[in-house]
C-alpha atoms as a PDB file:
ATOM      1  CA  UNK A   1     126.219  73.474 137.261  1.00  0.00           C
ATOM      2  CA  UNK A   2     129.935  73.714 138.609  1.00  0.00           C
ATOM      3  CA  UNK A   3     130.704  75.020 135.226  1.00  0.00           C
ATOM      4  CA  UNK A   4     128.377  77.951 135.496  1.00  0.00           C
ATOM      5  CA  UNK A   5     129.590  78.917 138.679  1.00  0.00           C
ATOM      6  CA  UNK A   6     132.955  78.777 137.599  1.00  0.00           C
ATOM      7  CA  UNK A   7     131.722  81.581 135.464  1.00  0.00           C
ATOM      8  CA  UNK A   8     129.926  83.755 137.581  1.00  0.00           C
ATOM      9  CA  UNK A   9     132.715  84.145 140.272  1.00  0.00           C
ATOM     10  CA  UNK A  10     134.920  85.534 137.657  1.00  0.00           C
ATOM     11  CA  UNK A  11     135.567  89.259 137.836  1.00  0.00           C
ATOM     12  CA  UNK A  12     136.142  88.895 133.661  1.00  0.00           C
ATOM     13  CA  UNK A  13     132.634  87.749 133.050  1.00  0.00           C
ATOM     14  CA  UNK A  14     131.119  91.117 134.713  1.00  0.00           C
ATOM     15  CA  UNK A  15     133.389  93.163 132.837  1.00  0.00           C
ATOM     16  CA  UNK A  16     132.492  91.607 129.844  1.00  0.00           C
ATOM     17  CA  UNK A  17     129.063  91.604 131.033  1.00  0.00           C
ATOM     18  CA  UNK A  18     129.278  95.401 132.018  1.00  0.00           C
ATOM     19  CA  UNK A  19     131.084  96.022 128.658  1.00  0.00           C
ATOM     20  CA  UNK A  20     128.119  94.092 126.613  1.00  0.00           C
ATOM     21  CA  UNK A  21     125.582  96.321 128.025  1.00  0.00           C
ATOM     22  CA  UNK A  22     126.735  99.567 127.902  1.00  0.00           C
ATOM     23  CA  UNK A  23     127.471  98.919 124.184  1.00  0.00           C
ATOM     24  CA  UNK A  24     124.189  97.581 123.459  1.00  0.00           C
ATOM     25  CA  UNK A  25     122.333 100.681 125.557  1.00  0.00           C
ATOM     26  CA  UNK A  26     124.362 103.314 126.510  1.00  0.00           C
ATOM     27  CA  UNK A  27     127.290 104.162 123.600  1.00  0.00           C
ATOM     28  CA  UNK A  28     127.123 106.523 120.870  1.00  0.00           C
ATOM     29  CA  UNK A  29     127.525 103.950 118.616  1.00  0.00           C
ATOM     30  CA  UNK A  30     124.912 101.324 120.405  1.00  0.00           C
ATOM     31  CA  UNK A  31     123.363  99.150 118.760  1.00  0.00           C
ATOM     32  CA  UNK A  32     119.903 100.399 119.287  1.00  0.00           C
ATOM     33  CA  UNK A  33     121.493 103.502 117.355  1.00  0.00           C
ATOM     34  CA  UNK A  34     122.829 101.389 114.509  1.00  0.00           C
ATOM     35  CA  UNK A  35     118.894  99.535 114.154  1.00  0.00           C
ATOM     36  CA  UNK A  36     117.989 103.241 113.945  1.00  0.00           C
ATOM     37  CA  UNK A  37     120.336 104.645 111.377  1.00  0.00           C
ATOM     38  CA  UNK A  38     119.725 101.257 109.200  1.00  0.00           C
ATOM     39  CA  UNK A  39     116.133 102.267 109.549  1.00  0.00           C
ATOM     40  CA  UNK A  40     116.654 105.851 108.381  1.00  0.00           C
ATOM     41  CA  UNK A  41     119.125 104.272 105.751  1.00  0.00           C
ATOM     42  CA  UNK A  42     116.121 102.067 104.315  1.00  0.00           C
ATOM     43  CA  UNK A  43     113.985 104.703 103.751  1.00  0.00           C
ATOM     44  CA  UNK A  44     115.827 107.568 101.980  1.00  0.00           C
ATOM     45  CA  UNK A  45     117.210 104.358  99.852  1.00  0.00           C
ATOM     46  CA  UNK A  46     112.942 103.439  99.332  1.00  0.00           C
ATOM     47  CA  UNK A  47     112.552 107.385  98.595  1.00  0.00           C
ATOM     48  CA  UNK A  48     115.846 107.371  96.110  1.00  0.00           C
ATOM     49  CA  UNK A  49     114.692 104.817  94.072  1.00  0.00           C
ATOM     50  CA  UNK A  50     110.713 106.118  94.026  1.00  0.00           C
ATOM     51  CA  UNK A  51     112.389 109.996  92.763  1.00  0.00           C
ATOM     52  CA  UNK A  52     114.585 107.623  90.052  1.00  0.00           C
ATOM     53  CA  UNK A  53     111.657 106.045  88.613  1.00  0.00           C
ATOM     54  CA  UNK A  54     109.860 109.828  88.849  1.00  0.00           C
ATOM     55  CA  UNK A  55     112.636 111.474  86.800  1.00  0.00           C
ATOM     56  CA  UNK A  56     112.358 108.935  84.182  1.00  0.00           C
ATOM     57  CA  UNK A  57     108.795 108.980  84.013  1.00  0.00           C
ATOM     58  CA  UNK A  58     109.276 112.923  83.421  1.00  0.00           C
ATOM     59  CA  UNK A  59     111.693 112.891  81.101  1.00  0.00           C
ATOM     60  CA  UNK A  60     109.976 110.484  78.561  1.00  0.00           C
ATOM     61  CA  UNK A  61     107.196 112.756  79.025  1.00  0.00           C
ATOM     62  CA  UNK A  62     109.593 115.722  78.436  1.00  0.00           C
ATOM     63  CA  UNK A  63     111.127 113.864  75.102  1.00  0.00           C
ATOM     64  CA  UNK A  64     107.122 112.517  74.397  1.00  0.00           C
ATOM     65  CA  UNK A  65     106.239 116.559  74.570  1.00  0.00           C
ATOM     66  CA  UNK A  66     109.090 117.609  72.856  1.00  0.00           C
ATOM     67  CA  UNK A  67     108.701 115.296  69.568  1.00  0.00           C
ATOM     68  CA  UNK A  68     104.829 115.245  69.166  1.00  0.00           C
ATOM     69  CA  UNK A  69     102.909 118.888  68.456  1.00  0.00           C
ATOM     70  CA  UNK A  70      99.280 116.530  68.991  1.00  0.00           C
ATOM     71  CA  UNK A  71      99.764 115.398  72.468  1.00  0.00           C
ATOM     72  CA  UNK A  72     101.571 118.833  73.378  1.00  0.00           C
ATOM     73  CA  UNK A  73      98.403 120.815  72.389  1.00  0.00           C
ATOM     74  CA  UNK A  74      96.856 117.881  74.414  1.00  0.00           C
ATOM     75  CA  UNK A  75      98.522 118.704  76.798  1.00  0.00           C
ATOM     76  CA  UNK A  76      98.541 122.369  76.686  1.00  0.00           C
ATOM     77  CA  UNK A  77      94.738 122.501  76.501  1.00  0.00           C
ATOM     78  CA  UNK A  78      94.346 120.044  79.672  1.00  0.00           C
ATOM     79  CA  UNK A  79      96.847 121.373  82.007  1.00  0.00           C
ATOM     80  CA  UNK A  80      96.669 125.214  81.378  1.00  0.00           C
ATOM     81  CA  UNK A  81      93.394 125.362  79.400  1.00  0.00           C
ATOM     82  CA  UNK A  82      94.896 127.096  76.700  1.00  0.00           C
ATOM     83  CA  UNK A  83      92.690 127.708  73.544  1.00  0.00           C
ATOM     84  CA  UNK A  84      92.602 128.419  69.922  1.00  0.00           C
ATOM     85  CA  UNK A  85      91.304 131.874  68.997  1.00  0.00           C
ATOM     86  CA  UNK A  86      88.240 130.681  67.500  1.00  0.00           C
ATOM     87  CA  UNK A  87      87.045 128.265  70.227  1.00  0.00           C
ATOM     88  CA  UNK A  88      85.710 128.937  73.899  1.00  0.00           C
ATOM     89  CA  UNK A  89      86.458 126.815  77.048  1.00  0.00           C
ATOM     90  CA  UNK A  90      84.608 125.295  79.822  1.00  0.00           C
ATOM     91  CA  UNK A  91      85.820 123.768  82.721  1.00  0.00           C
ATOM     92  CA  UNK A  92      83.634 121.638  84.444  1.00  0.00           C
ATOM     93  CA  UNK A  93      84.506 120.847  88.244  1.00  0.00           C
ATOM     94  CA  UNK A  94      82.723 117.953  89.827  1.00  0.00           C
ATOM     95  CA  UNK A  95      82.352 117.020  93.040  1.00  0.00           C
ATOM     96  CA  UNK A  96      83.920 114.143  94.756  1.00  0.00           C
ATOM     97  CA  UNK A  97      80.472 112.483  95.927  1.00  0.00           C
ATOM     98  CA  UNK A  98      79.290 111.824  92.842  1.00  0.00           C
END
């Protein structure tokens, strides 16, 4: 217990105390700011790697698309309904409910 006192007297140990909290509350570069930032950091990193694995996803579709005249027509008749002349086109919208 002597030891502690020792301590506590000392006009170094408030300093450092003073010093330990205003750097852990009150300084630009806290460390309540830093657990922020690292936040922020993890979760454009998580959102850069999701867009990665989007643009490669796209551009085998682009390459898929750009090699095969089956699945583009496939594709051309699904996403923009386009049609041969001869042929007539129905789009059928259901309801979420069902």
């Amino acid at each position: 217990m002597m030891f502690f006192k020792k301590y506590i007297n000392n006009k170094y140990f408030y300093t450092g105390l003073l010093f330990l909290i205003w750097w852990i509350f009150f300084d630009q570069e806290s460390l309540i700011v830093q657990y922020n930032l690292k936040s922020v950091k993890n979760g454009l990193e998580d959102q850069k790697q999701y867009y990665i694995e989007e643009i490669i996803k796209d551009q085998e579709a682009i390459n898929t698309l750009q090699n095969d005249t089956v699945l583009l027509e496939k594709y051309a008749r699904e996403k923009y309904y386009m049609k041969k002349d001869n042929e007539d086109v129905y789009v059928i919208v259901r309801d979420e409910e069902e």
